[in-house]
C-alpha atoms as a PDB file:
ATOM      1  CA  UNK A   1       0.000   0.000   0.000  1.00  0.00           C
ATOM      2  CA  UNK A   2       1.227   3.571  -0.649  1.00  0.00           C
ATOM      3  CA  UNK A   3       2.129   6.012   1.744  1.00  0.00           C
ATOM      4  CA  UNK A   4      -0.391   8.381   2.353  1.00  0.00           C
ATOM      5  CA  UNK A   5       0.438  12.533   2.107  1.00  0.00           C
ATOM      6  CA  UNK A   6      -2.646  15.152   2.587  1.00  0.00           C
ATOM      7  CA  UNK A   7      -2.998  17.713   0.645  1.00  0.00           C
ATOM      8  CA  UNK A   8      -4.245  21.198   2.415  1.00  0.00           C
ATOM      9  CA  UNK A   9      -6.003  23.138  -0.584  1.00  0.00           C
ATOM     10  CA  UNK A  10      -5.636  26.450  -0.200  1.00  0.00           C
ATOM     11  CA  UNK A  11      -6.893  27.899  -3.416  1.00  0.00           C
ATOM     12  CA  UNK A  12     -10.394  29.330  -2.273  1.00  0.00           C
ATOM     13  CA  UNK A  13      -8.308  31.559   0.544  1.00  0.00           C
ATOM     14  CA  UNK A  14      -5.559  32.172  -0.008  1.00  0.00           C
ATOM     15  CA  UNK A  15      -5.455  31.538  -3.963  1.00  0.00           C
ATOM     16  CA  UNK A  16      -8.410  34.017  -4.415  1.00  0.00           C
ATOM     17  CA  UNK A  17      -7.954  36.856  -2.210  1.00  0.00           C
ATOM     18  CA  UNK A  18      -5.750  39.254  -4.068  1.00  0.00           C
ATOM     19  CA  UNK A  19      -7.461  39.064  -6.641  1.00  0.00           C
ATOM     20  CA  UNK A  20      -9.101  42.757  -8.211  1.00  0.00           C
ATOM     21  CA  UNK A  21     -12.206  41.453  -9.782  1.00  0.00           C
ATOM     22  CA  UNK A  22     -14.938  40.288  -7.464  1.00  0.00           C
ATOM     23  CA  UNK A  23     -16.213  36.842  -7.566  1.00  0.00           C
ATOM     24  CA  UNK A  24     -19.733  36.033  -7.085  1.00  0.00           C
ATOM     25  CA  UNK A  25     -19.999  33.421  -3.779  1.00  0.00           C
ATOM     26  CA  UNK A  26     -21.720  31.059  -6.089  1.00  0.00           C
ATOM     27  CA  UNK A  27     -18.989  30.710  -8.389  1.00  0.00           C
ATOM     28  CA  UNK A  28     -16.424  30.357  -5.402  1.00  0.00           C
ATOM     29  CA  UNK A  29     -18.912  27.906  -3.648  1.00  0.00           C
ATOM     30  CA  UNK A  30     -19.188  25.509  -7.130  1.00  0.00           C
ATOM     31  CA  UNK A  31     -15.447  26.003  -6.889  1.00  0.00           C
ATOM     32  CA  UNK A  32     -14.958  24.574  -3.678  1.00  0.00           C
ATOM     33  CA  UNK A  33     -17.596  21.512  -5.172  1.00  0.00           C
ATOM     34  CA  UNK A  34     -15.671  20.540  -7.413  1.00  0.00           C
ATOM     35  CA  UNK A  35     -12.164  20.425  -5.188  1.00  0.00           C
ATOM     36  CA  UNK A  36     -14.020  17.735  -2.413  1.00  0.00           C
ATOM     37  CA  UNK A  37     -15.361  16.036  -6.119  1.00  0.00           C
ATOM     38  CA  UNK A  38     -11.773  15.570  -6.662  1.00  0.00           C
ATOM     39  CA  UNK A  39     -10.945  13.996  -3.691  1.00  0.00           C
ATOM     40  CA  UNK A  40      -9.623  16.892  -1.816  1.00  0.00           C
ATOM     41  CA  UNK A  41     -10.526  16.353   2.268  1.00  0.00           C
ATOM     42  CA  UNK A  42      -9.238  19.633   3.312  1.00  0.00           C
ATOM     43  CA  UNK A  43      -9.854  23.195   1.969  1.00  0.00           C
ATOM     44  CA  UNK A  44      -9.499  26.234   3.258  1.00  0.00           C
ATOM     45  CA  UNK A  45     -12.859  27.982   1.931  1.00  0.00           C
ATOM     46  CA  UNK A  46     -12.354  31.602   3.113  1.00  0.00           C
ATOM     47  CA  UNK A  47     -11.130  33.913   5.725  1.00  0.00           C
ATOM     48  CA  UNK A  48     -13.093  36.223   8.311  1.00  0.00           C
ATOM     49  CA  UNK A  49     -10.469  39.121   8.205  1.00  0.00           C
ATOM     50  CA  UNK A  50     -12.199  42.234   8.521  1.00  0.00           C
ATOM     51  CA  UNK A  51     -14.098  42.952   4.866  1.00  0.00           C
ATOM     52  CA  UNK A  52     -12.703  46.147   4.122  1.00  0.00           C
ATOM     53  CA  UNK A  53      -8.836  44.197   4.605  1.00  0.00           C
ATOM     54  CA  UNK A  54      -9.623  41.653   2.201  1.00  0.00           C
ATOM     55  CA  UNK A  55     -11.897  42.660   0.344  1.00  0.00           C
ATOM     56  CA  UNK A  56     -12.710  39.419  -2.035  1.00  0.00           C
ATOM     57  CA  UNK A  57     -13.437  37.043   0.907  1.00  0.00           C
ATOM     58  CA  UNK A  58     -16.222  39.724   2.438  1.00  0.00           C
ATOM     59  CA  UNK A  59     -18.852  36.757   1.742  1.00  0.00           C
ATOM     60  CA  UNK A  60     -16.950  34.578   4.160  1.00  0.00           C
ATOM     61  CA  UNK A  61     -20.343  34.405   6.306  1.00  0.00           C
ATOM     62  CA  UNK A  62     -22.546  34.382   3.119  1.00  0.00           C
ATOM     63  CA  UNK A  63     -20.637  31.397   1.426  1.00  0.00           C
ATOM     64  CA  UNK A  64     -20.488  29.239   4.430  1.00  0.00           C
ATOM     65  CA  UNK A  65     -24.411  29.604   4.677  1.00  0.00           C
ATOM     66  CA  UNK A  66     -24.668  27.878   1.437  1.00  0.00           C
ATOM     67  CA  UNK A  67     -21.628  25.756   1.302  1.00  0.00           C
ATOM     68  CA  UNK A  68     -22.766  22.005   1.089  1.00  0.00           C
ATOM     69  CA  UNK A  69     -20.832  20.434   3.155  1.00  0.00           C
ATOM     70  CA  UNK A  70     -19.419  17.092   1.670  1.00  0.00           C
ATOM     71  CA  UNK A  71     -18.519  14.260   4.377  1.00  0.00           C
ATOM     72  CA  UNK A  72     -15.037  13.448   5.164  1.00  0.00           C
ATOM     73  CA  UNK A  73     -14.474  17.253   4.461  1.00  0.00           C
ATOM     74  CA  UNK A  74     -12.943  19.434   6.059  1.00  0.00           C
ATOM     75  CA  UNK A  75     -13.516  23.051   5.709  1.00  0.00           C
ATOM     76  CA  UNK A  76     -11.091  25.187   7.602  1.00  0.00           C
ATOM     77  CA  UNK A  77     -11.422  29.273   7.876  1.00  0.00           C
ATOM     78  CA  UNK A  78      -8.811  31.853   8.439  1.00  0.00           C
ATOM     79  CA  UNK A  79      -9.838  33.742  11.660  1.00  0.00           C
ATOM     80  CA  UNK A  80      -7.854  36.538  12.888  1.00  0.00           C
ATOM     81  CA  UNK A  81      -9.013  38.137  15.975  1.00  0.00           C
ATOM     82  CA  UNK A  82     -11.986  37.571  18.883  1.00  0.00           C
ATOM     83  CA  UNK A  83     -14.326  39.013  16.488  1.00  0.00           C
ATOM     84  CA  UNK A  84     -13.532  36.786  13.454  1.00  0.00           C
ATOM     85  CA  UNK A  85     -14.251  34.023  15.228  1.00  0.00           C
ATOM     86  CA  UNK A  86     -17.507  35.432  16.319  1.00  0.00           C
ATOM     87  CA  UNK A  87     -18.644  35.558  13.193  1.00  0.00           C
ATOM     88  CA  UNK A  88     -17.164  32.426  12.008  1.00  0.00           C
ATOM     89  CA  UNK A  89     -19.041  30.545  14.952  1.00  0.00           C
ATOM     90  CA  UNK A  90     -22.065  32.146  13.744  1.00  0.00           C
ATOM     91  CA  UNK A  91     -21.409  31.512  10.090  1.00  0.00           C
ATOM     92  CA  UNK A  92     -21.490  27.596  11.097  1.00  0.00           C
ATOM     93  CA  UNK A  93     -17.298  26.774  11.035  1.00  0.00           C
ATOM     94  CA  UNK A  94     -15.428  23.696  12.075  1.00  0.00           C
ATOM     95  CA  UNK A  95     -12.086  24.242  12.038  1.00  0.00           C
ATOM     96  CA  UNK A  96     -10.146  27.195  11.939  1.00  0.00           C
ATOM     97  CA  UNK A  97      -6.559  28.573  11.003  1.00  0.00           C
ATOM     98  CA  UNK A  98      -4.766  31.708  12.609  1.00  0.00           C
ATOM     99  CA  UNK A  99      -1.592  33.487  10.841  1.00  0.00           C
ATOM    100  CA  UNK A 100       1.523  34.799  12.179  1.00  0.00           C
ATOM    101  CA  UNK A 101       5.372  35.083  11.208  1.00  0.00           C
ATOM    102  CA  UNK A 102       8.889  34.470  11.730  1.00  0.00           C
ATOM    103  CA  UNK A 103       9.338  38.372  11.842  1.00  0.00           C
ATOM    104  CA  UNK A 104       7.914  41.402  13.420  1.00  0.00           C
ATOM    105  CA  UNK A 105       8.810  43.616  10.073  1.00  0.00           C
ATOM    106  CA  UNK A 106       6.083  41.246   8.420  1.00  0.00           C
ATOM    107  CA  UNK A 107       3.407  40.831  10.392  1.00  0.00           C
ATOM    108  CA  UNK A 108       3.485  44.947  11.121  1.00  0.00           C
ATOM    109  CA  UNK A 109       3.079  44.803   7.210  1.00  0.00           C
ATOM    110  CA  UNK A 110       0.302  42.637   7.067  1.00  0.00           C
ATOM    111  CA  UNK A 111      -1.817  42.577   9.675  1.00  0.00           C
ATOM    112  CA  UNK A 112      -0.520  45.810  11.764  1.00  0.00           C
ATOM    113  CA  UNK A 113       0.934  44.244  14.945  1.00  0.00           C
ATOM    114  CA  UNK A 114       4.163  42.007  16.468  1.00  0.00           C
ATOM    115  CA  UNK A 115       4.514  38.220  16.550  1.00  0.00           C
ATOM    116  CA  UNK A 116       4.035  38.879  20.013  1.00  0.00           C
ATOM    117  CA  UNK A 117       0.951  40.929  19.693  1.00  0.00           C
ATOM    118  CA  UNK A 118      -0.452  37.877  17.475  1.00  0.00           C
ATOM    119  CA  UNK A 119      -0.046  35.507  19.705  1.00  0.00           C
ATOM    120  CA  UNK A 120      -1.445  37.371  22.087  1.00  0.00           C
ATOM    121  CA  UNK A 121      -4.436  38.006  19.945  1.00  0.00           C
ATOM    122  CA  UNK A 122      -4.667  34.274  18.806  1.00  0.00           C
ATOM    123  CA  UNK A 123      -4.582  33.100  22.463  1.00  0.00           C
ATOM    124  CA  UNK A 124      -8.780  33.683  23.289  1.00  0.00           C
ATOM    125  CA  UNK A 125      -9.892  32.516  19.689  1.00  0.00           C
ATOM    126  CA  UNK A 126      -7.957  29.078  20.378  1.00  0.00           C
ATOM    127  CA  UNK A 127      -8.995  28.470  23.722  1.00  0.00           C
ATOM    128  CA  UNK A 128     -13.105  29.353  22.003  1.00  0.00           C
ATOM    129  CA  UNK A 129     -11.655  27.003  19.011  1.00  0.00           C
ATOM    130  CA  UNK A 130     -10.144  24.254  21.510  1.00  0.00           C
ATOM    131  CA  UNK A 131     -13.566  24.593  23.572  1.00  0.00           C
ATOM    132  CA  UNK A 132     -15.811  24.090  20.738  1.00  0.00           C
ATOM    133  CA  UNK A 133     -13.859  20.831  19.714  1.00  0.00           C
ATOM    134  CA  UNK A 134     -12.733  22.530  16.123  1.00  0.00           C
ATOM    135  CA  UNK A 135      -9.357  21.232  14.154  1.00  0.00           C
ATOM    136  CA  UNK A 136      -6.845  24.390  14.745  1.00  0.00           C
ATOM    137  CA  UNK A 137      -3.993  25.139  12.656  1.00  0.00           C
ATOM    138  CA  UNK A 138      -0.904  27.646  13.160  1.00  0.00           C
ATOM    139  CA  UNK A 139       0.724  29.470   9.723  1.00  0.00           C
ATOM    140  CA  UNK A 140       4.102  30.551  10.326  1.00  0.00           C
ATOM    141  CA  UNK A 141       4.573  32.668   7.087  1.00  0.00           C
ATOM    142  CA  UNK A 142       8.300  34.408   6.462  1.00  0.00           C
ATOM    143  CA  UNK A 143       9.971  30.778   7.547  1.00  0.00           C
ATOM    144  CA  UNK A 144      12.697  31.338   4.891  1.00  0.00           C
ATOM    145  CA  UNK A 145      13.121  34.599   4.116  1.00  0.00           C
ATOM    146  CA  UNK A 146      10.598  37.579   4.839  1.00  0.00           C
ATOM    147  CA  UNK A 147      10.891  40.729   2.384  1.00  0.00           C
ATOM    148  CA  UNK A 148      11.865  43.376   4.794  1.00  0.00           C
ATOM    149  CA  UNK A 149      14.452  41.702   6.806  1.00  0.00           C
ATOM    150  CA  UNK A 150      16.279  38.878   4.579  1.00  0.00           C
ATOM    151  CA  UNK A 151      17.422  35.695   5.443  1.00  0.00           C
ATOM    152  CA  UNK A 152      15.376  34.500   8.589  1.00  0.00           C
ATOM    153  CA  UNK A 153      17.476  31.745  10.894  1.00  0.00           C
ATOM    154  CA  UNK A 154      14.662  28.525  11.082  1.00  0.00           C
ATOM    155  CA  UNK A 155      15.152  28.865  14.919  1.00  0.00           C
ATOM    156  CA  UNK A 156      12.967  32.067  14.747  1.00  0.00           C
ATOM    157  CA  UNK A 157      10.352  30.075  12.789  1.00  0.00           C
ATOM    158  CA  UNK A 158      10.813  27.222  14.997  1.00  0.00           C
ATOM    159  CA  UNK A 159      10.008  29.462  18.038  1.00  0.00           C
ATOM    160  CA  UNK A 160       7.267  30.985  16.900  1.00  0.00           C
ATOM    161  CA  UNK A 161       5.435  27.262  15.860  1.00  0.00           C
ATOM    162  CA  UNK A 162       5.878  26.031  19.842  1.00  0.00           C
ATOM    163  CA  UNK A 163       4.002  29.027  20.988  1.00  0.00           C
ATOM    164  CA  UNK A 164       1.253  27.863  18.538  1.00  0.00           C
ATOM    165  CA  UNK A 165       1.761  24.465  19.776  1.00  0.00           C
ATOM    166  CA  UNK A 166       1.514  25.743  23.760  1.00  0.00           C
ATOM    167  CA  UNK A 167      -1.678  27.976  22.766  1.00  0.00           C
ATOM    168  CA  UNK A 168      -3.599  25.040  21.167  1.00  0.00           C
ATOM    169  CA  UNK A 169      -3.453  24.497  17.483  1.00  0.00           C
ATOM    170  CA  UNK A 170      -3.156  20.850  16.275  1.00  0.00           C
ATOM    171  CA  UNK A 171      -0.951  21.936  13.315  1.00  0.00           C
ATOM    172  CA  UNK A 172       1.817  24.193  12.409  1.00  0.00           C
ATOM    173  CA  UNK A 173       2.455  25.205   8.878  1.00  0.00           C
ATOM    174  CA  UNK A 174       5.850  26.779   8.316  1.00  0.00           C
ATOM    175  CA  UNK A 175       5.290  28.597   4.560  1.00  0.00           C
ATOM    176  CA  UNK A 176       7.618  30.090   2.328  1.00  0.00           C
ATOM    177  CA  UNK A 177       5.668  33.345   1.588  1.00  0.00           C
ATOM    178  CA  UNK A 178       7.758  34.926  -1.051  1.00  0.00           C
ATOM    179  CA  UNK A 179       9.374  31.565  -2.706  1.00  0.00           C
ATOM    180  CA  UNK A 180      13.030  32.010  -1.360  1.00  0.00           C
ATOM    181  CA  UNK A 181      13.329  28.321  -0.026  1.00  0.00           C
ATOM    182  CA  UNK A 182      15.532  25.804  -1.665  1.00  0.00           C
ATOM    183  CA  UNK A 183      15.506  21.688  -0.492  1.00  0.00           C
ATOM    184  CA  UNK A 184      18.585  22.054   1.839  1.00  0.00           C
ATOM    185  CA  UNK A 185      16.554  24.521   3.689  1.00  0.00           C
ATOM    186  CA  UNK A 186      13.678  22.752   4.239  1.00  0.00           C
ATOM    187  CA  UNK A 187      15.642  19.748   5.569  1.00  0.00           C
ATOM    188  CA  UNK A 188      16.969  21.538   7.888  1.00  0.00           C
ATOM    189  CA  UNK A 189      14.445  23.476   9.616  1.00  0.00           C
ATOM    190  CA  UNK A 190      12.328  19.946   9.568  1.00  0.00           C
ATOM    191  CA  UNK A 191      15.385  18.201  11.389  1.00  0.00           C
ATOM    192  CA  UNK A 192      15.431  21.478  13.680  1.00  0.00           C
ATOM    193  CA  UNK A 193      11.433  21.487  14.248  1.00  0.00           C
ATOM    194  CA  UNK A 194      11.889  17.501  15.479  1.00  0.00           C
ATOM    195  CA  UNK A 195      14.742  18.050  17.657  1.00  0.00           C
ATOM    196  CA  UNK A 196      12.662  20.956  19.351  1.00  0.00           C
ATOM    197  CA  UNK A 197      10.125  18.322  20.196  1.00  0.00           C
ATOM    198  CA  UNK A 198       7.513  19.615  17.149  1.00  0.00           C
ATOM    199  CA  UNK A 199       6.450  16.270  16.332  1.00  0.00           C
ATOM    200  CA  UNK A 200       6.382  15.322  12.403  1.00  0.00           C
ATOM    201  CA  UNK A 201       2.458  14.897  12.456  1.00  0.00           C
ATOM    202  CA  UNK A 202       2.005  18.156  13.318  1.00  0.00           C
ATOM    203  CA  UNK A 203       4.211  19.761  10.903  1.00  0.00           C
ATOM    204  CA  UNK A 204       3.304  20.711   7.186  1.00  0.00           C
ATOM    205  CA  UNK A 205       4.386  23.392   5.121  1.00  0.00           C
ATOM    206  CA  UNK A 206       3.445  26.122   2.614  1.00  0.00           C
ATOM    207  CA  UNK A 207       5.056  26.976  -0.595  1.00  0.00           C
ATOM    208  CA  UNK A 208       5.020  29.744  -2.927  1.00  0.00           C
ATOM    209  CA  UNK A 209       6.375  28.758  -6.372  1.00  0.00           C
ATOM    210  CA  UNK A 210       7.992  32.122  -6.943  1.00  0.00           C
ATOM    211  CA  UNK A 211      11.346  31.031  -8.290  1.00  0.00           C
ATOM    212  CA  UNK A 212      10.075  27.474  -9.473  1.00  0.00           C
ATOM    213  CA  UNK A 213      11.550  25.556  -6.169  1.00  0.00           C
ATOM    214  CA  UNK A 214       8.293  24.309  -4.880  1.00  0.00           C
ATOM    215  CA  UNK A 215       8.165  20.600  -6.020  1.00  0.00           C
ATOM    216  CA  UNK A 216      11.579  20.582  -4.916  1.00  0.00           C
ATOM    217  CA  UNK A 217      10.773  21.669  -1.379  1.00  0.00           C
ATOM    218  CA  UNK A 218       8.016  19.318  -1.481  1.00  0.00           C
ATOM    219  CA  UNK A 219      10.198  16.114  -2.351  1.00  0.00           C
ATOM    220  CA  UNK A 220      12.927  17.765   0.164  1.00  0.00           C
ATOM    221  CA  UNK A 221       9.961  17.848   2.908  1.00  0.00           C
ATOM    222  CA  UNK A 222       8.748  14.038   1.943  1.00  0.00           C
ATOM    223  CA  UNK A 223      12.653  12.694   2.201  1.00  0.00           C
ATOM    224  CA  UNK A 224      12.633  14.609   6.335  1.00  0.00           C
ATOM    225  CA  UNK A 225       9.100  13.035   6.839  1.00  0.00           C
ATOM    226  CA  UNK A 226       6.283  15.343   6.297  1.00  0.00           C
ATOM    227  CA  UNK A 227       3.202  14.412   4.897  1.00  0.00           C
ATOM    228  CA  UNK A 228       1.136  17.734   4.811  1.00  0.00           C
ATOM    229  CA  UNK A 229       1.799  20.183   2.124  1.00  0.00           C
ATOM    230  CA  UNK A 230      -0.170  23.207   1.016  1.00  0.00           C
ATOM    231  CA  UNK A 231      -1.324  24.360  -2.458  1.00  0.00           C
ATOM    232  CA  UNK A 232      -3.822  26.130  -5.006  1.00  0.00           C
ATOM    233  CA  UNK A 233      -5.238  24.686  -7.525  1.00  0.00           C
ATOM    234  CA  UNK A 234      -5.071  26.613 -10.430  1.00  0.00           C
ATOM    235  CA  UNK A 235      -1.706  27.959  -9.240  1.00  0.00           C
ATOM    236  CA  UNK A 236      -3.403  30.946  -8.080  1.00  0.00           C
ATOM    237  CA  UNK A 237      -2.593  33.319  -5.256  1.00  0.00           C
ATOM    238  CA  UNK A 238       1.076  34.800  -4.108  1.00  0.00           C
ATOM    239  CA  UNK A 239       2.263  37.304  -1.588  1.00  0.00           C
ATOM    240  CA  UNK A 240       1.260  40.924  -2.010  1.00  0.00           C
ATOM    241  CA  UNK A 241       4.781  41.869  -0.885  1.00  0.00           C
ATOM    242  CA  UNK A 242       6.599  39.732  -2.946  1.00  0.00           C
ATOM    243  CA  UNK A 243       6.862  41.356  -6.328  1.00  0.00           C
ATOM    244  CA  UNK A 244       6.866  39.091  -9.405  1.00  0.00           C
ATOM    245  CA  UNK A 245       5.546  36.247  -7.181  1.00  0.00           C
ATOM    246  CA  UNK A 246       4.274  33.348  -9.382  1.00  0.00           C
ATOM    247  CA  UNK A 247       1.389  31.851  -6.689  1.00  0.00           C
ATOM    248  CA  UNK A 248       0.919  28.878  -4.870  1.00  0.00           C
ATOM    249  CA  UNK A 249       2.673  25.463  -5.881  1.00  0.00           C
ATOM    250  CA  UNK A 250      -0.156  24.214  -7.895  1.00  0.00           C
ATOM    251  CA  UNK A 251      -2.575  21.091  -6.937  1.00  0.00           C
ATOM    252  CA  UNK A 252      -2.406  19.622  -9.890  1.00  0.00           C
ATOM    253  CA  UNK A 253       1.481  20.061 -10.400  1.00  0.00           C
ATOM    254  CA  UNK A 254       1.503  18.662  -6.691  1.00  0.00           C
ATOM    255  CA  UNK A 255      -1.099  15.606  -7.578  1.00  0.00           C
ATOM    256  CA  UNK A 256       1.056  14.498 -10.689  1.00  0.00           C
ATOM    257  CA  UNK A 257       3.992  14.570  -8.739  1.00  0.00           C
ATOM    258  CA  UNK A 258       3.076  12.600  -6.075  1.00  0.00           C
ATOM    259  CA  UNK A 259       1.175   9.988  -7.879  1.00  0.00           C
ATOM    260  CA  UNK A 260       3.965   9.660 -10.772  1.00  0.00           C
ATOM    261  CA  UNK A 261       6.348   9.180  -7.310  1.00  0.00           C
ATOM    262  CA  UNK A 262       4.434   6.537  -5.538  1.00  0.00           C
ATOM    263  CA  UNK A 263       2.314   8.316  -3.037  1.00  0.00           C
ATOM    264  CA  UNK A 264      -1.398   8.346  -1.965  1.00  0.00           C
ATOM    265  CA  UNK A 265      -3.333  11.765  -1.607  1.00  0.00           C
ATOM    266  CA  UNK A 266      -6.960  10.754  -2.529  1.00  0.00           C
ATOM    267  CA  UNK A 267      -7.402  13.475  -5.529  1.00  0.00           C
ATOM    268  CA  UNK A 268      -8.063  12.866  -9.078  1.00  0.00           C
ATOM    269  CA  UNK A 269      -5.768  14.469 -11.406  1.00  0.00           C
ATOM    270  CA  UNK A 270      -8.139  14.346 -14.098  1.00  0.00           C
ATOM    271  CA  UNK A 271     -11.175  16.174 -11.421  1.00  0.00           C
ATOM    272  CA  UNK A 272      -8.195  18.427 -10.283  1.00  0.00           C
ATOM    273  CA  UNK A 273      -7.484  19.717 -13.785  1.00  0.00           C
ATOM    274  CA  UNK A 274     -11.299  20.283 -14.070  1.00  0.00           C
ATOM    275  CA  UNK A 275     -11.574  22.149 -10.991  1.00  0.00           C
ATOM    276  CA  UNK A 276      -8.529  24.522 -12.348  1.00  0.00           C
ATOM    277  CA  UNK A 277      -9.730  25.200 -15.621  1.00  0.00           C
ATOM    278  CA  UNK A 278     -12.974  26.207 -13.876  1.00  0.00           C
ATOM    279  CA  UNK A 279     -11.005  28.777 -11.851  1.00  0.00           C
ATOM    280  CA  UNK A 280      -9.242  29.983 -14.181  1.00  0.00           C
ATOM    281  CA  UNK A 281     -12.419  30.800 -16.254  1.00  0.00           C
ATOM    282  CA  UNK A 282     -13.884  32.494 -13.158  1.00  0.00           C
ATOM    283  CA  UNK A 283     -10.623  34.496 -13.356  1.00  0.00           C
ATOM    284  CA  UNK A 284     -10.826  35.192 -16.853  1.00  0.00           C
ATOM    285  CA  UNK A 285      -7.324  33.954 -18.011  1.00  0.00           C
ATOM    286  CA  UNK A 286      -5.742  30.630 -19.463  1.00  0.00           C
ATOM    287  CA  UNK A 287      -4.700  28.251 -16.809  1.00  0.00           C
ATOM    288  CA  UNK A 288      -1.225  28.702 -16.569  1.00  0.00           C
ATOM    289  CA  UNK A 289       0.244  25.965 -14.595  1.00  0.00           C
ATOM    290  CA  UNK A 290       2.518  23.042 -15.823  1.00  0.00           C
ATOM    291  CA  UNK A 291       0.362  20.172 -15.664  1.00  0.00           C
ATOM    292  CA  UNK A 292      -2.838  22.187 -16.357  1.00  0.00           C
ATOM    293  CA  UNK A 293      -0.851  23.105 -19.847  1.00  0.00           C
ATOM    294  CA  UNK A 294       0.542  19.544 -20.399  1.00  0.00           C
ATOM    295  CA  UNK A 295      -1.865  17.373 -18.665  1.00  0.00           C
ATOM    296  CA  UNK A 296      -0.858  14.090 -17.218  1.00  0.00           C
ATOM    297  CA  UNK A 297       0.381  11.070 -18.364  1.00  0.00           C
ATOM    298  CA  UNK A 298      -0.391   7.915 -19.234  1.00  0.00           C
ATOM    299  CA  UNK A 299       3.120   5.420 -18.785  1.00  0.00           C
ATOM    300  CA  UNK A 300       0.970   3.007 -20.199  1.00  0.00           C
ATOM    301  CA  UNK A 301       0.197   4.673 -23.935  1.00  0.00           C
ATOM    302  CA  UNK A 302       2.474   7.767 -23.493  1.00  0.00           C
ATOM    303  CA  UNK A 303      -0.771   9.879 -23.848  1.00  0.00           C
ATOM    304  CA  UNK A 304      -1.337  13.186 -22.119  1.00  0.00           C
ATOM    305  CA  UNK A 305      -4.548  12.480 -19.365  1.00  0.00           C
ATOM    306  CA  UNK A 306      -6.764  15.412 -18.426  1.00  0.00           C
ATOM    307  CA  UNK A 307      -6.027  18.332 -21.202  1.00  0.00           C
ATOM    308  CA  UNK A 308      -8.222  20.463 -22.882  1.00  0.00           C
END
């Protein structure tokens, strides 16, 4: 039997909030449809930042009213602050995720406060989260490099993800939010993370594909003994303060590459490819990723699987 790795889809978050034309909730509900259709079992639908922050994920409350809920699903939310998660409690949430970073220069930048302060913040809507029996998750963003500062050492990341750990969340996601990360890296903050006593279950990680190292940090991240990575389908998304920033590592780049390597994730490539040129239509622009270009492959016939 093959190994098993989850995939974390991130694509109706974090892949669709910086983007300038507004999407209609029903389109982004269909869109998160046809991800669980495709096997995915966890997607981030949306975020309850304050509206007039973000504003593309305003619905957040709206489109978890009418999001069917598919079993075996689960449907995370970003929640920031005691009053997201009031409104994500009454929206009808399950599981939530909160942000922070490696570096204060970053979080002042984007969401107006200190690691410190975040935590802080983060502390009541975990103990609510941890009360209500929800799945909780902990983003570390800037875990390579942060785009005010530079290099970051992993020990700062490191840090940060046991404070997560002591506050509550289940899950701590070290990402690489402007694509700086190359394999050695990511070996070594893993070895780092388990020799702090983060155990590997409860690590996964984020990356951006802004200089085309994601797959690489992906395989790097497999060979240390993590089985959770993040990523968009579609490709979409990318760092607001990152310029030139490509977007997420791509589900369906991330689906081919696992299955053509011997692992297990659950999604259909073919269903995968479906649900990105359906995004990308919403968008209105070609679907721009590798395997949404190529397709998949057939070692069998040498045929392409899955293009348009």
């Amino acid at each position: 039997m093959r190994e098993r790795v989850r995939i974390y889809e991130v694509g109706p978050r974090d892949g669709l909030q910086n983007e300038s034309a507004a999407i209609p909730t029903a389109t982004k509900a269909r869109f998160i449809d046809l991800l669980a259709e495709a096997g995915l079992r966890e997607i981030e639908a949306t975020s309850f930042v304050a509206p007039r922050a973000i504003p593309q994920l305003a619905d957040a409350d709206e489109l978890l009213r009418v999001l069917v809920r598919a079993p075996g699903v689960r449907y995370p939310v970003l929640v920031p602050n005691a009053r997201g998660m009031t409104r994500a409690e009454a929206a009808g949430a399950g599981a939530l995720a909160v942000f922070t970073a490696a570096t204060d220069a970053f979080t002042k930048a984007n969401i107006g406060m200190t690691v410190e302060a975040s935590l802080a913040a983060f502390e009541p809507v975990l103990a609510r989260a941890t009360e209500l029996g929800w799945w909780r998750r902990g983003y570390v963003s800037t875990a390579f490099g942060c785009p005010y500062t530079g290099r970051v050492e992993p020990g700062r990341a490191i840090a940060v993800a046991r404070r997560l750990l002591e506050l509550g969340v289940d899950e701590v996601c070290f990402g690489d939010t402007i694509g700086v990360g190359v394999p050695g890296q990511v070996a070594a903050l893993t070895g780092l993370a388990i020799e702090a006593g983060i155990p590997l279950d409860r690590i996964a990680f984020h990356f951006h594909d802004t200089r085309g190292t994601a797959l690489a940090n992906v395989a790097a991240g497999l060979d240390a003994g993590v089985r959770c990575f993040d990523s968009a389908t579609g490709g979409t998304g990318g760092c607001p303060y990152a310029p030139g920033a490509a977007g997420n590592l791509a589900t369906e780049d991330l689906v081919y590459f696992l299955d053509a390597s011997g692992w297990e994730s659950g999604a259909s490539l073919t269903s995968v490819l479906a649900a990105a040129r359906f995004v990308a239509d919403a968008l209105g622009r070609p679907l721009a990723t590798k395997v949404g270009q190529a397709g998949g492959w057939d070692p069998g016939t040498g045929a392409s699987v899955g293009r348009a």
